[in-house]
Protein backbone atom coordinates (compact mmCIF):
# COMPACT_ATOMS: atom_id res chain seq x y z
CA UNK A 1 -9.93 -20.21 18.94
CA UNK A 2 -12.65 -17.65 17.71
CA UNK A 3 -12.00 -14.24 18.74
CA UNK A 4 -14.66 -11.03 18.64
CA UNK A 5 -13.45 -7.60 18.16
CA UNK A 6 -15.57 -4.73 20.33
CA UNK A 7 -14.42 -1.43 18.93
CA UNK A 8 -14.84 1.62 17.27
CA UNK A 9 -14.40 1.71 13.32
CA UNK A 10 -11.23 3.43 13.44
CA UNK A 11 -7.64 3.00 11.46
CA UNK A 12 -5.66 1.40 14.33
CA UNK A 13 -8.46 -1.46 14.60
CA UNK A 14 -9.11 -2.11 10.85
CA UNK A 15 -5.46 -2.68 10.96
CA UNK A 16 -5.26 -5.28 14.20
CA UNK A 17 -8.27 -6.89 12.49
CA UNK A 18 -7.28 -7.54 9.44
CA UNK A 19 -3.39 -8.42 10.74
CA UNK A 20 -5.05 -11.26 13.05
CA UNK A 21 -6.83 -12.70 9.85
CA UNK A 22 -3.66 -12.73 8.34
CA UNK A 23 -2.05 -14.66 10.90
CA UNK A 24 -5.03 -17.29 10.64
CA UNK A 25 -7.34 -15.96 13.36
CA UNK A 26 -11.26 -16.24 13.22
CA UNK A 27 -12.02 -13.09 13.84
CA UNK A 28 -15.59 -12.06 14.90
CA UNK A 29 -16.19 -7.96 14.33
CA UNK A 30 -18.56 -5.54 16.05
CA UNK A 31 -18.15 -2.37 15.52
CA UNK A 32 -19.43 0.64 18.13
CA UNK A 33 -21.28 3.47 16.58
CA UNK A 34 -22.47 5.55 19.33
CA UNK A 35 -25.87 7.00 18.39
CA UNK A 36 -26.34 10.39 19.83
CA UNK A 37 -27.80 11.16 23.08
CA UNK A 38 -29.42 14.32 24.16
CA UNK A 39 -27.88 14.97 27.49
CA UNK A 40 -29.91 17.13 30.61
CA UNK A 41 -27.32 19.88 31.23
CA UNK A 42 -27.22 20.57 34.92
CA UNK A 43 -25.97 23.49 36.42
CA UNK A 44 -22.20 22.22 37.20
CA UNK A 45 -22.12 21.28 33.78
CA UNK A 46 -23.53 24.52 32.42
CA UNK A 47 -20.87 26.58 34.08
CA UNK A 48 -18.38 24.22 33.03
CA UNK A 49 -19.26 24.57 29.65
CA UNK A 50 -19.77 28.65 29.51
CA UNK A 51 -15.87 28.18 30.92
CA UNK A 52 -14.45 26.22 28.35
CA UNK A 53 -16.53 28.09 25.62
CA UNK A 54 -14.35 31.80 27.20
CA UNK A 55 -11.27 29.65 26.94
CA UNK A 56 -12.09 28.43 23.54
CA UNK A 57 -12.58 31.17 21.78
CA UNK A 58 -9.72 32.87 22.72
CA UNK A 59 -7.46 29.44 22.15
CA UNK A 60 -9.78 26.99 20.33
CA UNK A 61 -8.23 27.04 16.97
CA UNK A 62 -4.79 27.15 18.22
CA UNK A 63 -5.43 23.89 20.41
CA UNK A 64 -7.22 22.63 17.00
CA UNK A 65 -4.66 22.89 14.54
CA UNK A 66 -2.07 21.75 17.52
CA UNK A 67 -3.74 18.87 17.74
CA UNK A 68 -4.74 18.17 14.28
CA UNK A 69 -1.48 17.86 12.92
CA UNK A 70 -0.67 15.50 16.06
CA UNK A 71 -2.51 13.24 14.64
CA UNK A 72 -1.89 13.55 11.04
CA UNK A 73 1.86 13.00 11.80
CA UNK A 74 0.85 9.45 14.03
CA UNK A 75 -1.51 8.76 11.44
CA UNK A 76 1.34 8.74 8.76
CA UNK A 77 3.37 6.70 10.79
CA UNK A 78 0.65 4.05 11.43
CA UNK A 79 -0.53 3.78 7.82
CA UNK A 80 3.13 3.64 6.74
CA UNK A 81 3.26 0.39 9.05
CA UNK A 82 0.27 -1.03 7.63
CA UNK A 83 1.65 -0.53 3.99
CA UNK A 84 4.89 -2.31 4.87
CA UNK A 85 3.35 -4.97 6.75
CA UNK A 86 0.39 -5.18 3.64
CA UNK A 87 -2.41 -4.88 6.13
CA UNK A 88 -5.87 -3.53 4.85
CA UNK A 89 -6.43 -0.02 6.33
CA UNK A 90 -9.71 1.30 4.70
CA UNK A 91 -11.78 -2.15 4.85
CA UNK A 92 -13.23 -5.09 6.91
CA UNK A 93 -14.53 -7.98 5.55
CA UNK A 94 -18.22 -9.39 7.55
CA UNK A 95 -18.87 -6.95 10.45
CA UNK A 96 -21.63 -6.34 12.88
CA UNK A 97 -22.82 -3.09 14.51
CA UNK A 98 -23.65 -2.41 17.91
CA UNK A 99 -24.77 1.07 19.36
CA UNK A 100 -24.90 0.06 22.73
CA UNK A 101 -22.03 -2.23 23.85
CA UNK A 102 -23.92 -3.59 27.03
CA UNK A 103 -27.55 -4.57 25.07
CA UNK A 104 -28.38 -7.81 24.59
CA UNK A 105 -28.32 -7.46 21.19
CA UNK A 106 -24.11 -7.52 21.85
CA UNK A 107 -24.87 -10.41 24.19
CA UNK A 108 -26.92 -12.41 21.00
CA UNK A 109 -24.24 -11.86 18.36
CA UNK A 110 -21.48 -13.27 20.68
CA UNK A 111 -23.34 -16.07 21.89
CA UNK A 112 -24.61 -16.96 18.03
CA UNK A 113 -20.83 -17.46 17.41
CA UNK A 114 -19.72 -19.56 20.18
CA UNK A 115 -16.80 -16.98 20.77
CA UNK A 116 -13.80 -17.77 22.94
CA UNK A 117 -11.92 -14.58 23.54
CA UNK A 118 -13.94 -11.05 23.14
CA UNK A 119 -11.23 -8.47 23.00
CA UNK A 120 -12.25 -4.98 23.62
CA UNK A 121 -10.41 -1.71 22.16
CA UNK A 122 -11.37 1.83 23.11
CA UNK A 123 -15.32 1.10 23.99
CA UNK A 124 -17.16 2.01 27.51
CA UNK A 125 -17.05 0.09 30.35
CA UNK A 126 -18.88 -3.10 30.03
CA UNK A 127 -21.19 -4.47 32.38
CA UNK A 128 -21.44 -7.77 34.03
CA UNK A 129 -23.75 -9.45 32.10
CA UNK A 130 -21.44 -8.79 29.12
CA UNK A 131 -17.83 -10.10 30.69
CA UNK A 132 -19.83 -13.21 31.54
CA UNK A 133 -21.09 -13.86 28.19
CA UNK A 134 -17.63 -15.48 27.11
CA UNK A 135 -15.31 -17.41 28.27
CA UNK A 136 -12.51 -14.65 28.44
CA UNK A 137 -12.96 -10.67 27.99
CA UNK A 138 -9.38 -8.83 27.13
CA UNK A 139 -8.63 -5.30 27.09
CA UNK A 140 -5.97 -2.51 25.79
CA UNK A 141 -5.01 -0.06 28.21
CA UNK A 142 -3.00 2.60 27.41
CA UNK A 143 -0.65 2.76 30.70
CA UNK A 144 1.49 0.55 32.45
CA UNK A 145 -1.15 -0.65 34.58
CA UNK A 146 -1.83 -0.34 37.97
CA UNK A 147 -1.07 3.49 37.30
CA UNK A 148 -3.38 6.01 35.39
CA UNK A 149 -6.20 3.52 34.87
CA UNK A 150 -9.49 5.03 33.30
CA UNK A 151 -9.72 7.50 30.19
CA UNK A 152 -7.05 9.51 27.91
CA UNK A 153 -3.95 7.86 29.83
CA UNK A 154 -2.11 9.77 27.29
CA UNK A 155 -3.32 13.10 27.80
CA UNK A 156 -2.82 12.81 31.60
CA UNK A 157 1.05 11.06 31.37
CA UNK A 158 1.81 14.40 29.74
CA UNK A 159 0.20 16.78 32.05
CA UNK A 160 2.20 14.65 34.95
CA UNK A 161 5.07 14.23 33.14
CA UNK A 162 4.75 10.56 34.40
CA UNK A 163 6.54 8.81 30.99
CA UNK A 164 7.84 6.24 33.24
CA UNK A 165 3.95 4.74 33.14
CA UNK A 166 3.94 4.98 29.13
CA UNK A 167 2.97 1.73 27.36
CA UNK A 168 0.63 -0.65 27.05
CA UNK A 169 -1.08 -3.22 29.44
CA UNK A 170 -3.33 -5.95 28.00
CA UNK A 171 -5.30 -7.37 30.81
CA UNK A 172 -8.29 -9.18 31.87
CA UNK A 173 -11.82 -7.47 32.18
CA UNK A 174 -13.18 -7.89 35.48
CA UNK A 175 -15.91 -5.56 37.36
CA UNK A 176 -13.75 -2.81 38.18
CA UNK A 177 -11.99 -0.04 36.26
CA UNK A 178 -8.64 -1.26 34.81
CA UNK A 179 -8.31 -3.89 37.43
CA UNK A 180 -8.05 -7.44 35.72
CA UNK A 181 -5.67 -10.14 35.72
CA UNK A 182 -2.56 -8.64 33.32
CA UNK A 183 -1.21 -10.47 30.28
CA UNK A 184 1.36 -8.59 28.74
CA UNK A 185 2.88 -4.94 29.46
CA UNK A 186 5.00 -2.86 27.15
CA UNK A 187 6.14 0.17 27.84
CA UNK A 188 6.89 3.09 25.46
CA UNK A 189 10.30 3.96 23.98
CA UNK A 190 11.48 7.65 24.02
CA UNK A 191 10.89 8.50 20.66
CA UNK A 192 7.67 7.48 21.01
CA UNK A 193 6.84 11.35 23.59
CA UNK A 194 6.56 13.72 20.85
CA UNK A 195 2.59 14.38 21.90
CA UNK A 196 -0.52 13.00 23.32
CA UNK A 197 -1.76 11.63 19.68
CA UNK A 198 1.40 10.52 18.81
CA UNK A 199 1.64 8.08 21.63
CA UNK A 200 -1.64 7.40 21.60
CA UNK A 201 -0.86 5.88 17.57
CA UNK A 202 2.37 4.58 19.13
CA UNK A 203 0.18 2.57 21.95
CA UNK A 204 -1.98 1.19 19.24
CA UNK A 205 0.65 0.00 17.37
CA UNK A 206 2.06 -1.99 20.24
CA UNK A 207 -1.38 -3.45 20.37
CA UNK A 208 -1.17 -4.47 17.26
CA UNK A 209 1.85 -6.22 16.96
CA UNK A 210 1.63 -8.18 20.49
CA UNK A 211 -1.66 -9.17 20.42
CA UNK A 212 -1.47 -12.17 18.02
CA UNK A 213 1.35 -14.01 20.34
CA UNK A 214 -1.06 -12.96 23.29
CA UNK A 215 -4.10 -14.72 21.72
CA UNK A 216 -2.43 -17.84 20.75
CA UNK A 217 -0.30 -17.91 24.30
CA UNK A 218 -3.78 -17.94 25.71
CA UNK A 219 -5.03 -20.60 22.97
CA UNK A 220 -1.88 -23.15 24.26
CA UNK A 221 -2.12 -22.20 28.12
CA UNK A 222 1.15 -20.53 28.20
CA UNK A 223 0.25 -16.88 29.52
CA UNK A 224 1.22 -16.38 33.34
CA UNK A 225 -1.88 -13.90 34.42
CA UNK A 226 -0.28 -10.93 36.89
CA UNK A 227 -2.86 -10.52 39.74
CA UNK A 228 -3.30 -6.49 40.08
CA UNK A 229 -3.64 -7.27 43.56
CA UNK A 230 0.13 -8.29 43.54
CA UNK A 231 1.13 -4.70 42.63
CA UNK A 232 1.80 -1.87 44.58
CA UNK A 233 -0.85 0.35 45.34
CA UNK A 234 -1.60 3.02 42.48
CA UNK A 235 -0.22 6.83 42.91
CA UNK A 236 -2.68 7.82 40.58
CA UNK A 237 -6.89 8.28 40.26
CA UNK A 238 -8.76 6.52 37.93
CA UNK A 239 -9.43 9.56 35.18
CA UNK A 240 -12.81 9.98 33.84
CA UNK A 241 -13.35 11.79 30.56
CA UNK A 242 -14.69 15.17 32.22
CA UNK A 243 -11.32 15.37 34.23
CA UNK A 244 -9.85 17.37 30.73
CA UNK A 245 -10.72 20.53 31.75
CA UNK A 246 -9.45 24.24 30.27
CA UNK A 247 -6.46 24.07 32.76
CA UNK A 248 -5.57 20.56 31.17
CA UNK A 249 -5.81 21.91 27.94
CA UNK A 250 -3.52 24.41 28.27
CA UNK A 251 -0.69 22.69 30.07
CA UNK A 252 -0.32 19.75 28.10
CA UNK A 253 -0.62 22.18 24.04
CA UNK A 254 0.17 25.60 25.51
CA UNK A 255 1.89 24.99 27.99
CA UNK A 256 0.80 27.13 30.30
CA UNK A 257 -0.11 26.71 34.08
């Protein structure tokens, strides 16, 4: 089986990379690097952004340093994982960059290696002409899916309070939002709800660790796909990345309404 790797060039996927070479993968990489964008600022968006800028500067640094040490704390607790299980955290061996995950410059590289299984980590939604240029498209979702699909599931399970839906769904890509076929769901241990980033490092461990049985349940035909469809209804929206907004913010670090 020859699996491709669609994700930022972060810790937590250096890590799953170089754990499914160790376990005797072929492992294709691309790597996102967004290239920036100017954006035309409308006028929703401009008052948005003169009322986060009020709110930041009277609570920007606080939220910072809140939320930097969040993640130096997960970040300790991921590389510690990677040291005991001797996995590579700083380096990948052969990679290819993509800025744009739905060009058909992504389309070319996958094709070029006859891959089997693209798996997708933390990238933008892909469009069709990408799901159907492989056999099989996975994704990491962090939620017990069919609840809190879309962005920072995290973020939003703390605002709720909804730890119940804490985890991790690996699932199918189809053409909606969240929606595929679902492979394997784990679902986050109590220790685990310290903070957003914490979780989130948590999540990606999960990943990590369950992915490799995943891949080579798929390889021998022994995965039972979970139709979405099968599920009750979701209680929750699909999030979007401009749902964070001040109020957000400052229930889930300040903790104030």
């Amino acid at each position: 089986m020859r699996v491709a790797i669609l994700t930022p060039n972060r810790i937590q996927s250096r890590v799953l990379i170089n754990k499914l070479k160790k376990e005797g993968f072929e492992v294709e990489v691309l790597f996102f690097e967004k290239k920036n964008v100017k954006r035309i600022i409308t006028v929703s968006r401009l008052k948005n952004l003169i009322k986060q800028t009020i709110f930041f500067l009277r609570a920007e640094e606080r939220i910072k340093r809140i939320r930097n040490s969040n993640e130096k704390e997960a970040l300790k607790a991921l590389k510690n994982y990677a040291q005991q299980e001797n996995l590579a955290t700083e380096k990948v061996e052969k990679c290819d960059f993509v800025d744009d995950i739905n060009s058909s410059q992504t389309i070319d590289i996958l094709r070029s290696k006859n891959v089997d299984v693209l798996f997708i980590w933390g990238v933008p939604i892909l469009k069709k002409q990408i799901i159907e240029a492989v056999p099989l498209v996975l994704n990491a979702h962090s939620s017990i899916l069919p609840e809190y699909r879309g962005a920072k599931s995290e973020f939003w399970q703390f605002f709720n309070k909804a730890f119940s839906h804490a985890g991790i769904t690996i699932h199918k890509v189809d053409a909606g939002v969240d929606t595929g076929a679902i492979g394997i769901q784990l679902k986050a241990s109590a220790s685990d709800l310290k903070n957003p980033e914490y979780l989130k490092i948590m999540n990606a461990m999960r990943v990590i660790q369950s992915i490799p049985k995943l891949l080579s349940d798929i390889n021998s035909g022994q995965v039972k796909w979970l139709k979405q469809e099968e599920l009750p209804r979701p209680k929750t929206k699909t999030y979007r990345m401009k749902d964070v907004g001040v109020k957000e913010l400052r229930t889930v670090y300040l903790h104030k309404s």
